[in-house]
Protein backbone atom coordinates (compact mmCIF):
# COMPACT_ATOMS: atom_id res chain seq x y z
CA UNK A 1 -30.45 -24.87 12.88
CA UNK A 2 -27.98 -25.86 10.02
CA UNK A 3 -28.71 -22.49 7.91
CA UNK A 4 -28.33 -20.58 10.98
CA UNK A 5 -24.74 -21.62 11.93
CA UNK A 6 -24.18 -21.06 8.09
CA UNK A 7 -24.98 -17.51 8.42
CA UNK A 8 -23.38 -17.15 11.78
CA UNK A 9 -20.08 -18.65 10.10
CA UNK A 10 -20.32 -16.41 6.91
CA UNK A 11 -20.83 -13.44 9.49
CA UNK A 12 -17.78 -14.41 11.69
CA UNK A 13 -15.43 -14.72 8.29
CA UNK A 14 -16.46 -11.41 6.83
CA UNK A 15 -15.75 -10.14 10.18
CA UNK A 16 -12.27 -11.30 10.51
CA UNK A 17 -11.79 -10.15 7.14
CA UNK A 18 -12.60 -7.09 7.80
CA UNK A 19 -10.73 -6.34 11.08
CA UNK A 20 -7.76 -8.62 9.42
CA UNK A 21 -7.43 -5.97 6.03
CA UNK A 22 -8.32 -2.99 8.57
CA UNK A 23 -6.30 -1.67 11.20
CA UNK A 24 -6.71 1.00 13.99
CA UNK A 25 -7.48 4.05 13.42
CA UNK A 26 -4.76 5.41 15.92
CA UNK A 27 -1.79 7.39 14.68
CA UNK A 28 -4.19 8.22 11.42
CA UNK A 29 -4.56 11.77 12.16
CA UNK A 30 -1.05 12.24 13.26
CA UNK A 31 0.33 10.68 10.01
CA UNK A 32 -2.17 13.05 7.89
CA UNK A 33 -0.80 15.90 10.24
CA UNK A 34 2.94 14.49 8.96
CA UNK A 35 2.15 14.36 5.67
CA UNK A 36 1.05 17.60 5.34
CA UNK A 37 3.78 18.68 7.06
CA UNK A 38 5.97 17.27 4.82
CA UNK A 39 3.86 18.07 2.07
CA UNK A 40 4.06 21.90 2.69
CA UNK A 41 7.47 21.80 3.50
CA UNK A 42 8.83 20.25 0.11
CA UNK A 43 9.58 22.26 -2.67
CA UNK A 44 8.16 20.19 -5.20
CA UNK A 45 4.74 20.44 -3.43
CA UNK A 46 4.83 24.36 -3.41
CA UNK A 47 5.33 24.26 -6.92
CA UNK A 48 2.71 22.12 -7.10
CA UNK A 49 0.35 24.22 -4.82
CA UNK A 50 0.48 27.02 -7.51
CA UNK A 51 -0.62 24.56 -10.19
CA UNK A 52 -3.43 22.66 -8.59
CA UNK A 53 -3.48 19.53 -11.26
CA UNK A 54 -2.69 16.82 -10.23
CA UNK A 55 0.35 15.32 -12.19
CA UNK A 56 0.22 11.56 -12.26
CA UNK A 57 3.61 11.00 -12.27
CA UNK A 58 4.60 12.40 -8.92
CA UNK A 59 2.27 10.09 -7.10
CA UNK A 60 0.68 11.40 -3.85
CA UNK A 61 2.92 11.29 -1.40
CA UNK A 62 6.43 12.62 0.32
CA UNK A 63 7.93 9.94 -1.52
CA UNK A 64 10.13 11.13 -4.98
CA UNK A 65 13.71 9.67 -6.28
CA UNK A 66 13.95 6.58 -4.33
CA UNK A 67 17.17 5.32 -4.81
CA UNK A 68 17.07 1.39 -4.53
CA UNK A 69 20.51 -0.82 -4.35
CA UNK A 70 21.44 -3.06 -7.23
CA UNK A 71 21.35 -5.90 -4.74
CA UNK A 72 18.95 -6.93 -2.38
CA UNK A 73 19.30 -6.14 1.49
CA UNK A 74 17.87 -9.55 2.80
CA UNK A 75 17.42 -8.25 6.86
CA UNK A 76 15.03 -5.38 4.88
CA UNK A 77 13.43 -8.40 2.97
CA UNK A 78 12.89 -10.46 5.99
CA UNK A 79 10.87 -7.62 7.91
CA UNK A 80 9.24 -6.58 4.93
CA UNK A 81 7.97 -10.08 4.69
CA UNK A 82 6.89 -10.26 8.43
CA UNK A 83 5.13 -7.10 7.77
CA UNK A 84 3.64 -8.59 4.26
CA UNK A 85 2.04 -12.00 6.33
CA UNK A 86 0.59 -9.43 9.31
CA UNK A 87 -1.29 -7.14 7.25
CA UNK A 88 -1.00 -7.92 3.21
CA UNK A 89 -1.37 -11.71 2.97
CA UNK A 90 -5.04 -11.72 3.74
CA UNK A 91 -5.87 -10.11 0.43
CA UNK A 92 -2.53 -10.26 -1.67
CA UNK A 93 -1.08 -13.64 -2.86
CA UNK A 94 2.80 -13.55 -3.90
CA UNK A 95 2.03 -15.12 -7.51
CA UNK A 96 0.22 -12.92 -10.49
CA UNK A 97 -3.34 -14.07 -8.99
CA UNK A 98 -6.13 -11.79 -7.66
CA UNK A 99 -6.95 -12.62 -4.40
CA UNK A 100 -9.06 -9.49 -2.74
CA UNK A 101 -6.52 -7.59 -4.59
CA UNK A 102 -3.90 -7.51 -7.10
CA UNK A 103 -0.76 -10.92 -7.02
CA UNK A 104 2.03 -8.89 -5.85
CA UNK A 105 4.15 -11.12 -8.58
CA UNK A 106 6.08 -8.26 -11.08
CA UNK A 107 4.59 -5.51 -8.72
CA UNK A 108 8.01 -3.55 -8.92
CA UNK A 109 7.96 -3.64 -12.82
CA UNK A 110 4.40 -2.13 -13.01
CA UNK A 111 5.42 0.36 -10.73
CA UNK A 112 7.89 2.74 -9.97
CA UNK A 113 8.84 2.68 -6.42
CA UNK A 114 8.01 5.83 -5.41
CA UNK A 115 4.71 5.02 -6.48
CA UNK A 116 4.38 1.61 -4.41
CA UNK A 117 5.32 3.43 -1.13
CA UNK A 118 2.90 6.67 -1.50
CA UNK A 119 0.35 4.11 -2.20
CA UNK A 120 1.28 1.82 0.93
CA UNK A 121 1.54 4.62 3.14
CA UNK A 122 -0.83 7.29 1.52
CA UNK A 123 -3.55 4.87 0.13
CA UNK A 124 -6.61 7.03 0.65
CA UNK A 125 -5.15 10.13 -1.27
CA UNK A 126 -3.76 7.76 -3.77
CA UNK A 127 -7.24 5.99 -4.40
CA UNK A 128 -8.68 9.35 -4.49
CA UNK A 129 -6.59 11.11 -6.83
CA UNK A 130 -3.87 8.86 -8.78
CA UNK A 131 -5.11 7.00 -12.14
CA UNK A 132 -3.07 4.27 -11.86
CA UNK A 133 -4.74 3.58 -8.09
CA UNK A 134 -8.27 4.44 -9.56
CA UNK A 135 -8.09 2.25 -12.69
CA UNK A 136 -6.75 -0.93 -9.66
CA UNK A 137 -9.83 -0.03 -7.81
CA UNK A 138 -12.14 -0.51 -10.70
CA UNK A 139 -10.63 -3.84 -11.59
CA UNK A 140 -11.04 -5.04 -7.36
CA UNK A 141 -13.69 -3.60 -6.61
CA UNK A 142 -12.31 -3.01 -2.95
CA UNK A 143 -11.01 -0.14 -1.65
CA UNK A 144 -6.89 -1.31 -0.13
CA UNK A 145 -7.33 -0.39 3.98
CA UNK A 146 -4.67 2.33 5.16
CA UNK A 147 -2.81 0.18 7.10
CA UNK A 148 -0.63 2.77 9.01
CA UNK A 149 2.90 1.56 7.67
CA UNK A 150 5.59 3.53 8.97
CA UNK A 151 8.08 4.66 6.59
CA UNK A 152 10.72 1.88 7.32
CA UNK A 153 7.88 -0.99 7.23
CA UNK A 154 7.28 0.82 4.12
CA UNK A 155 10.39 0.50 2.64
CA UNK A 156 10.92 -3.30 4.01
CA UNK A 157 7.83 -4.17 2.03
CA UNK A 158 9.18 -2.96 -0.85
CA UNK A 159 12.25 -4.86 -0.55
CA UNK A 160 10.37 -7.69 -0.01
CA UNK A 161 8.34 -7.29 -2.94
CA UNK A 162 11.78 -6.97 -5.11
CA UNK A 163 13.13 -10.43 -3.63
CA UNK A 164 9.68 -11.22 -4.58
CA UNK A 165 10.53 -10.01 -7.84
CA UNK A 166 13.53 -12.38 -8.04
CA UNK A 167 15.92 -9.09 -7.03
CA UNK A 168 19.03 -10.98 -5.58
């Protein structure tokens, strides 16, 4: 009796941490049918589309030249950090330590933020084609969820991360 509510608790856990790291699939299609739209639409990506390499530095993604403020916008913080315990918290912890995957602590020095939201809102082509993402996945061992961000949850996230960063 004791082993079997064992394995019925270590089923139950891997359960909710699946559906906790997952999400819906809903709005997955219509963000791949945005992205392409926006990826045929931008000239950088037709340039691209006559040189099929894939260049590392662009990232995969609509995202290029984000400007970011000198100072912190702490509303965009705050609902980047709601957004960060909903769907992030499960498998990323705030310090430098691994959880399921990488400490988000000195994210937005390792990365250039164009980079952290193609990845947050593009993660399957990102994992698929960028080295940076492929070389993360090799040290996890997990493959990040799409979590459907919109582009403003996006962009609080990354804000958060900053004040994460110590950004003031």
């Amino acid at each position: 009796m004791k082993k079997l509510m064992i394995s019925l608790s270590l089923i139950l856990s891997a359960a909710i941490l699946t559906i906790s790291c997952g999400g819906n699939n809903n709005g997955q299609d219509e963000a791949a049918t945005s992205t392409a739209d926006a990826t045929a639409t931008s000239p950088k990506d037709n340039e691209s589309s006559a040189n099929p390499t894939y260049d590392p530095k662009r990232g995969e993604g609509k995202f290029h030249d984000v400007k970011l403020g000198e100072k912190l916008d702490p509303a965009m913080a705050t609902k980047g950090e709601k957004v960060y315990e909903l769907k992030c918290a499960s498998c990323h912890k705030l310090s430098d330590e691994k959880l399921v995957g990488p400490g988000w602590k000195g994210v937005t020095s390792r990365h250039e933020p164009e980079w952290i939201l193609n990845f947050v809102t593009n993660t399957d082509e990102m994992l698929d084609k960028d080295p940076k993402a492929q070389a993360m996945l090799e040290i996890c061992m997990v493959r990040m969820p799409n979590q459907n961000l919109s582009d403003d949850d996006a962009k609080s996230v990354l804000e958060f991360m900053r004040k994460n960063d110590g950004v003031k």
